[in-house]
C-alpha atoms as a PDB file:
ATOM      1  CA  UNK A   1      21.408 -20.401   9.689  1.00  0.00           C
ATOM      2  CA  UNK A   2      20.499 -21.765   6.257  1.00  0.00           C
ATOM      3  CA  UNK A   3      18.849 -20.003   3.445  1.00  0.00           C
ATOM      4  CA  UNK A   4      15.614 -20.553   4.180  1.00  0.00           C
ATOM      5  CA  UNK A   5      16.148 -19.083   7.507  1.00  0.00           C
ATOM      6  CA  UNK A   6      18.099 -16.123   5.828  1.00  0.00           C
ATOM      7  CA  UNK A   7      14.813 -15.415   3.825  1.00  0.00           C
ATOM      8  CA  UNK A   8      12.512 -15.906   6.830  1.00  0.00           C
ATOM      9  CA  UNK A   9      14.211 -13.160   8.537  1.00  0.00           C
ATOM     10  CA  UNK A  10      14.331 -10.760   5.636  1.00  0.00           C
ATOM     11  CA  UNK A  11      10.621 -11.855   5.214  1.00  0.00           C
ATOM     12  CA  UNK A  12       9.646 -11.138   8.794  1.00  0.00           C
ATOM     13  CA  UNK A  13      11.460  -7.591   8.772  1.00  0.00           C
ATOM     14  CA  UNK A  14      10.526  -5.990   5.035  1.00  0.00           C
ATOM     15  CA  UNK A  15       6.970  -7.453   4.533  1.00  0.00           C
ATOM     16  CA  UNK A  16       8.233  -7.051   0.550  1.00  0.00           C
ATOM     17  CA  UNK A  17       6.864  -3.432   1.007  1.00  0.00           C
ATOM     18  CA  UNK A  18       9.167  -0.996  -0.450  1.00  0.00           C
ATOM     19  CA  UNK A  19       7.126   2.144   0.966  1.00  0.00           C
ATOM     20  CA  UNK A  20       8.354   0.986   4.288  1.00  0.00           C
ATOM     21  CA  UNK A  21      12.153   0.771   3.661  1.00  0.00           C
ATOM     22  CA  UNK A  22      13.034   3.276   5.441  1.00  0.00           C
ATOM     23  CA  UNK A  23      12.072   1.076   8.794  1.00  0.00           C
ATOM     24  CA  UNK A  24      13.432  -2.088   6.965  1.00  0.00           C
ATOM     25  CA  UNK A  25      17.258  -1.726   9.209  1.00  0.00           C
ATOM     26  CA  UNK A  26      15.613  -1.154  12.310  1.00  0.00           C
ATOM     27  CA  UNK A  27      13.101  -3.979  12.100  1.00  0.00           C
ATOM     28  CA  UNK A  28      15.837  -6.372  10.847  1.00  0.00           C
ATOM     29  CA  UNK A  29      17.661  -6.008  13.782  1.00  0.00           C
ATOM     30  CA  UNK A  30      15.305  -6.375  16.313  1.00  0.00           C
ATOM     31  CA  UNK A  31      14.555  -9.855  14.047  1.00  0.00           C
ATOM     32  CA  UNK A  32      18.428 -10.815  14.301  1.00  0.00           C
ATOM     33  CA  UNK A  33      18.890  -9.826  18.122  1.00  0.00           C
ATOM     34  CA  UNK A  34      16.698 -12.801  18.874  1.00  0.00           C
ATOM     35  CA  UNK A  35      19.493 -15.003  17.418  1.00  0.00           C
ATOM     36  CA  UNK A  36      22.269 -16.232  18.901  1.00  0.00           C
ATOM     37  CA  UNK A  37      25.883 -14.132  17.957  1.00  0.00           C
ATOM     38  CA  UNK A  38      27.117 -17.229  15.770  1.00  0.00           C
ATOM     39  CA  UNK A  39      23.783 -17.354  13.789  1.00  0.00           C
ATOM     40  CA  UNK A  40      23.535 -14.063  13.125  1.00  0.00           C
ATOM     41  CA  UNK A  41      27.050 -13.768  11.976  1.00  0.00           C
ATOM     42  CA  UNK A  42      25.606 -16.501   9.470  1.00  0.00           C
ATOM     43  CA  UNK A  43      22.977 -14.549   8.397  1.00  0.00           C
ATOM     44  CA  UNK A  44      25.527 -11.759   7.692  1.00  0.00           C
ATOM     45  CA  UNK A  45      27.524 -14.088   5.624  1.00  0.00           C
ATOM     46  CA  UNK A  46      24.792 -15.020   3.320  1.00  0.00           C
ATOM     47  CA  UNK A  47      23.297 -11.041   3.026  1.00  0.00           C
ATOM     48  CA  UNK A  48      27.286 -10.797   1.940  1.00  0.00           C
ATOM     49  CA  UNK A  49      27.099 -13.403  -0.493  1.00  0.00           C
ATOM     50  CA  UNK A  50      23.646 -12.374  -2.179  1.00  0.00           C
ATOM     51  CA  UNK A  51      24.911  -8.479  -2.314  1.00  0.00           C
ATOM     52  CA  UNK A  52      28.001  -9.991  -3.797  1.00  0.00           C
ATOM     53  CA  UNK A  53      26.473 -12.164  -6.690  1.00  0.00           C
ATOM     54  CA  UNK A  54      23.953  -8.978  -7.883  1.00  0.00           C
ATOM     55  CA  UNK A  55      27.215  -7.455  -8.050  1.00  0.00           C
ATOM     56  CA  UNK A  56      26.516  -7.183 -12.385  1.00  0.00           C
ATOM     57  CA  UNK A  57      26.356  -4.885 -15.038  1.00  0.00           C
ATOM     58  CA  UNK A  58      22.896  -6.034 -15.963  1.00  0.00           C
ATOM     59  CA  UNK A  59      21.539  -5.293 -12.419  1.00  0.00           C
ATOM     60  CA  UNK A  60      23.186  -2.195 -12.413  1.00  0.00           C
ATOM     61  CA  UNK A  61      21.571  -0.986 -15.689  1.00  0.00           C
ATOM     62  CA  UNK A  62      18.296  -2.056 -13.994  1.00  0.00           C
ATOM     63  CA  UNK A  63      18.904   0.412 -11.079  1.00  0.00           C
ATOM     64  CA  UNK A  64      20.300   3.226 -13.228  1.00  0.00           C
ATOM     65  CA  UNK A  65      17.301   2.870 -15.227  1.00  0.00           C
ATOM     66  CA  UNK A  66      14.768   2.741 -12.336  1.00  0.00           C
ATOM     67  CA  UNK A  67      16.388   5.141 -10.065  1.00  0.00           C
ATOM     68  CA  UNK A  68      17.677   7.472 -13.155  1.00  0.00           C
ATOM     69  CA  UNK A  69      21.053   7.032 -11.972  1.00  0.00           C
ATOM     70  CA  UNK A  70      23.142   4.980  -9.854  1.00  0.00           C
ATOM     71  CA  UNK A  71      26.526   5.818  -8.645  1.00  0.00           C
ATOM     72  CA  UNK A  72      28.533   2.646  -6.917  1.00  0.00           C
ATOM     73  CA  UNK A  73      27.333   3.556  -3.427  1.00  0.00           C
ATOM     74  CA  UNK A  74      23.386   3.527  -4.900  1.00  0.00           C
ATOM     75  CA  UNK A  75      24.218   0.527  -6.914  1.00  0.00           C
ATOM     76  CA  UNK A  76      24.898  -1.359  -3.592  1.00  0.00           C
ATOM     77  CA  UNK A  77      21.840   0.397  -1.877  1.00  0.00           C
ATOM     78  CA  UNK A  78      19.936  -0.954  -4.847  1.00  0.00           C
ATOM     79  CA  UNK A  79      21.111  -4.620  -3.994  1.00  0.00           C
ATOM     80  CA  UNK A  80      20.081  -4.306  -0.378  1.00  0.00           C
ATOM     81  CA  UNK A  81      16.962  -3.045  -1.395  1.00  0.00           C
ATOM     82  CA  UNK A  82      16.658  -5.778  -3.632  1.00  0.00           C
ATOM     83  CA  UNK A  83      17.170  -8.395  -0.564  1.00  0.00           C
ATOM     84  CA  UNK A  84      14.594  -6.468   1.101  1.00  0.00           C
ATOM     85  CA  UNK A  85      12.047  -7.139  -1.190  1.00  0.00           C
ATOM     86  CA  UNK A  86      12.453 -10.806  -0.463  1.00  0.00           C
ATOM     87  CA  UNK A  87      13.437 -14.371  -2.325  1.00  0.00           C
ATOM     88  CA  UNK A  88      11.140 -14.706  -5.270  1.00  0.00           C
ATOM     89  CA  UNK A  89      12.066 -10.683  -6.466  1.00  0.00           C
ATOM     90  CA  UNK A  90      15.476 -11.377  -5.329  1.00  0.00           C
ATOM     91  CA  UNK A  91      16.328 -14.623  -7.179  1.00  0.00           C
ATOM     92  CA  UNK A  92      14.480 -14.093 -10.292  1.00  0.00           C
ATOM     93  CA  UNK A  93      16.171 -10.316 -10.416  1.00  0.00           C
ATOM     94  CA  UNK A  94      19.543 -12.505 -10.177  1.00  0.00           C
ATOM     95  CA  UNK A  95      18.097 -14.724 -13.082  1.00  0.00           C
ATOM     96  CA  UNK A  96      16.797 -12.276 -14.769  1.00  0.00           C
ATOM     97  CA  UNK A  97      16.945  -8.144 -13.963  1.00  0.00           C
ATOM     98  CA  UNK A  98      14.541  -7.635 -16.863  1.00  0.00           C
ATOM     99  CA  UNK A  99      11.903  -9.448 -14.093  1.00  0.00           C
ATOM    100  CA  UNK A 100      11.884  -6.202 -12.242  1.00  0.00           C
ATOM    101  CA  UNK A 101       9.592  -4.751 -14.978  1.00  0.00           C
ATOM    102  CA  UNK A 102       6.547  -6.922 -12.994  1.00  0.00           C
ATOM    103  CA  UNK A 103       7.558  -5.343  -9.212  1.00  0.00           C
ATOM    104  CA  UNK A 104       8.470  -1.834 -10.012  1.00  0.00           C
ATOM    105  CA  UNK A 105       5.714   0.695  -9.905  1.00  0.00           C
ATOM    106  CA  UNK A 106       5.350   3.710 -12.582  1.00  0.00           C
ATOM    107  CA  UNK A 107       5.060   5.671  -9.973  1.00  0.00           C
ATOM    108  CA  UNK A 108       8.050   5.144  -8.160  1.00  0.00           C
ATOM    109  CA  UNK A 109       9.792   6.454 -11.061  1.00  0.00           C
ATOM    110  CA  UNK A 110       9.488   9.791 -10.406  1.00  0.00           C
ATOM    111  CA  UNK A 111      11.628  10.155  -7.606  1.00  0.00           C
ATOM    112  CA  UNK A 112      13.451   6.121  -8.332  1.00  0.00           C
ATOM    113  CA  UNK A 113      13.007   3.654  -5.543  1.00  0.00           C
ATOM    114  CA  UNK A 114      13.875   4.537  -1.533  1.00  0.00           C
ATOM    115  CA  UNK A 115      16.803   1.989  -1.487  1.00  0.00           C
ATOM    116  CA  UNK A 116      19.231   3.832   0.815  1.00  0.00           C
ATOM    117  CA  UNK A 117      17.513   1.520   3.346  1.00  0.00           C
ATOM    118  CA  UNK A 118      20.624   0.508   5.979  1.00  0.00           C
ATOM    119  CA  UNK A 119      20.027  -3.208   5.873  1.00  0.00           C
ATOM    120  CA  UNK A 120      23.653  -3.492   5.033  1.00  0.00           C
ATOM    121  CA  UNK A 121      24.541  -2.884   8.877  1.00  0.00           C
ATOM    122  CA  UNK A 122      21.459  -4.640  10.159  1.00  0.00           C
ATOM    123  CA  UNK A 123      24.278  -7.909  11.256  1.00  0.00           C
ATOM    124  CA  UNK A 124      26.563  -6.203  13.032  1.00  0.00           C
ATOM    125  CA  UNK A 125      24.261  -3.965  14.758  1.00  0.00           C
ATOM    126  CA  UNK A 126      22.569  -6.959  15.838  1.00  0.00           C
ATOM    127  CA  UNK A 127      26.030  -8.217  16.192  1.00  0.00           C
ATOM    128  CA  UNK A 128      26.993  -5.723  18.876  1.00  0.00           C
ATOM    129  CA  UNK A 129      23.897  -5.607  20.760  1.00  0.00           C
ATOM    130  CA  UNK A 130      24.300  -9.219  21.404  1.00  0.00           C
ATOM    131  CA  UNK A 131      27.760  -9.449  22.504  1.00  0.00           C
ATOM    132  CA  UNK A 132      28.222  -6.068  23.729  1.00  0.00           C
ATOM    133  CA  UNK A 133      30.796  -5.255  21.013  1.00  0.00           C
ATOM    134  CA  UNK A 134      32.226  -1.606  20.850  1.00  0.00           C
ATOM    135  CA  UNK A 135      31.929  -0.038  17.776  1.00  0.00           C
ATOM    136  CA  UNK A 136      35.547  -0.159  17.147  1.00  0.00           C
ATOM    137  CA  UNK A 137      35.503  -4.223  17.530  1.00  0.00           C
ATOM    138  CA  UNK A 138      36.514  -6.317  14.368  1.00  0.00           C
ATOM    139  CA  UNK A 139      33.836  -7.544  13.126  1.00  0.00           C
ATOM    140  CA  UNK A 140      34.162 -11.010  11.859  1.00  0.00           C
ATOM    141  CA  UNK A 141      31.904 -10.729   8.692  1.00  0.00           C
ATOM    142  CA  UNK A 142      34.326  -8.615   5.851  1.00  0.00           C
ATOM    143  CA  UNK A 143      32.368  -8.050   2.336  1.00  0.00           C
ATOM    144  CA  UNK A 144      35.338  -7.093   0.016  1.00  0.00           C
ATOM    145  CA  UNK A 145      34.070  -5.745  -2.870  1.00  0.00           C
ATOM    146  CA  UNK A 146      33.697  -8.385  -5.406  1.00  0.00           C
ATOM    147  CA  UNK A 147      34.570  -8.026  -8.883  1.00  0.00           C
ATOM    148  CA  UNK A 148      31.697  -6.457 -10.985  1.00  0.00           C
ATOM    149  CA  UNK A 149      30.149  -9.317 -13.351  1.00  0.00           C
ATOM    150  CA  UNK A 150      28.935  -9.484 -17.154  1.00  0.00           C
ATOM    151  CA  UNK A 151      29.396  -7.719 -20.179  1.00  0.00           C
ATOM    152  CA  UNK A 152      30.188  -3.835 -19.797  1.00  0.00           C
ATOM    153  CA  UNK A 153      27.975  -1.520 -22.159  1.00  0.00           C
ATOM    154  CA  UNK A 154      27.192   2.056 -21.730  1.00  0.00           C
ATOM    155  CA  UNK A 155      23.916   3.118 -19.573  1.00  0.00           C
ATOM    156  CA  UNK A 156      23.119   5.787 -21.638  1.00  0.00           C
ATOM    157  CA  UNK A 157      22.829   4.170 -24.598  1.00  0.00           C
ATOM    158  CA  UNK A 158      19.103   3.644 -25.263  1.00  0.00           C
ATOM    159  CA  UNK A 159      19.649   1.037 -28.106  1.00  0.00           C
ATOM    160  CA  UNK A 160      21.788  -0.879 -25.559  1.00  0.00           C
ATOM    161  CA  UNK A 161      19.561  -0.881 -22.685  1.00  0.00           C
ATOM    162  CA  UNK A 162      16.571  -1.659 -24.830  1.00  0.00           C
ATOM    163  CA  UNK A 163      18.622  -5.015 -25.499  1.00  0.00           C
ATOM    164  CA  UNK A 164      19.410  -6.086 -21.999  1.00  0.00           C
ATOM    165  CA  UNK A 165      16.222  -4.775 -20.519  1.00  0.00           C
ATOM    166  CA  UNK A 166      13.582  -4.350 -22.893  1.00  0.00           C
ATOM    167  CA  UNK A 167      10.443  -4.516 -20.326  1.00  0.00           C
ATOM    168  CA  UNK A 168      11.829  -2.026 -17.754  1.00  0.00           C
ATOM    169  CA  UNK A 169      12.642   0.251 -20.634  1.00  0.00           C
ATOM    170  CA  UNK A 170       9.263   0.168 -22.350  1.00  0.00           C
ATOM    171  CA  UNK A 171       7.904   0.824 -18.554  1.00  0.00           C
ATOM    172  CA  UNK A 172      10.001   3.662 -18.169  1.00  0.00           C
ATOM    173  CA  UNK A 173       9.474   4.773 -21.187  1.00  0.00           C
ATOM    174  CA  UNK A 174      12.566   4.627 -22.732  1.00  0.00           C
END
């Protein structure tokens, strides 16, 4: 399992449609149960990593901003949705949250994105299903929480986010 492979599943699963997250889990593990247990332990690894690096304070302004709000726990539903919409939104998001302003859709601001999607247990589901695994079996993929990344400045703080994201706030209005 290599990156590109990584992607191709994702790919495969989420169709980069964000009205269908709410199927994104269930489709990504019927994807990873075709894979041998090692492989998809791999592919676990690298969701992991990627959910781990968008672990910043720029990113999370960009998901307070779109979804009005985000606690920790929507901050890292926000990062799996952000997976789910694929590579290119993924990696240029990483280079640059501002980028967001060309995928988000005025009107998904009105209620904020559907990014409670549970992609985030997609591996070991798949996991279990291929080695029979109860649920109370380690699982061999741990994501500690990593240390959150970049400059800390205050959310609500319009002059701030206007700095940091200027295109998502002039979308949004701010």
């Amino acid at each position: 399992m290599d990156a590109d492979r990584f992607w191709q599943v994702i790919e495969k699963a989420t169709e980069h449609d964000p009205k269908t997250a709410e199927d994104w889990d269930t489709k990504l593990v019927a994807q990873l149960v075709t894979l041998p247990a090692h492989d998809i332990l791999a592919w676990d690894r690298i969701f992991a990593d990627i959910t781990s690096r968008a672990y910043r304070n720029d990113l999370w302004a960009a998901a307070y901003l779109i979804n009005g709000g985000a606690s920790d726990d929507g901050f890292y539903y926000f990062r799996c949705w952000l997976i789910g919409m694929g590579r290119d939104v993924c990696m240029n998001a990483l280079e640059d949250p501002d980028s967001l302003a060309d995928v988000v859709e005025p009107n998904w601001l009105a209620d904020g994105i559907d990014a409670e999607a549970e992609i985030y247990a997609a591996g070991f589901r798949a996991w279990q299903a291929v080695t029979g695994a109860a649920d109370d079996a380690p699982y061999p993929v741990q994501n500690p929480k990593p240390e959150l990344i970049g400059e800390d400045f205050d959310f609500d703080d319009d002059e701030e986010m206007r700095r940091v994201l200027p295109r998502l706030c002039k979308l949004i209005g701010d």
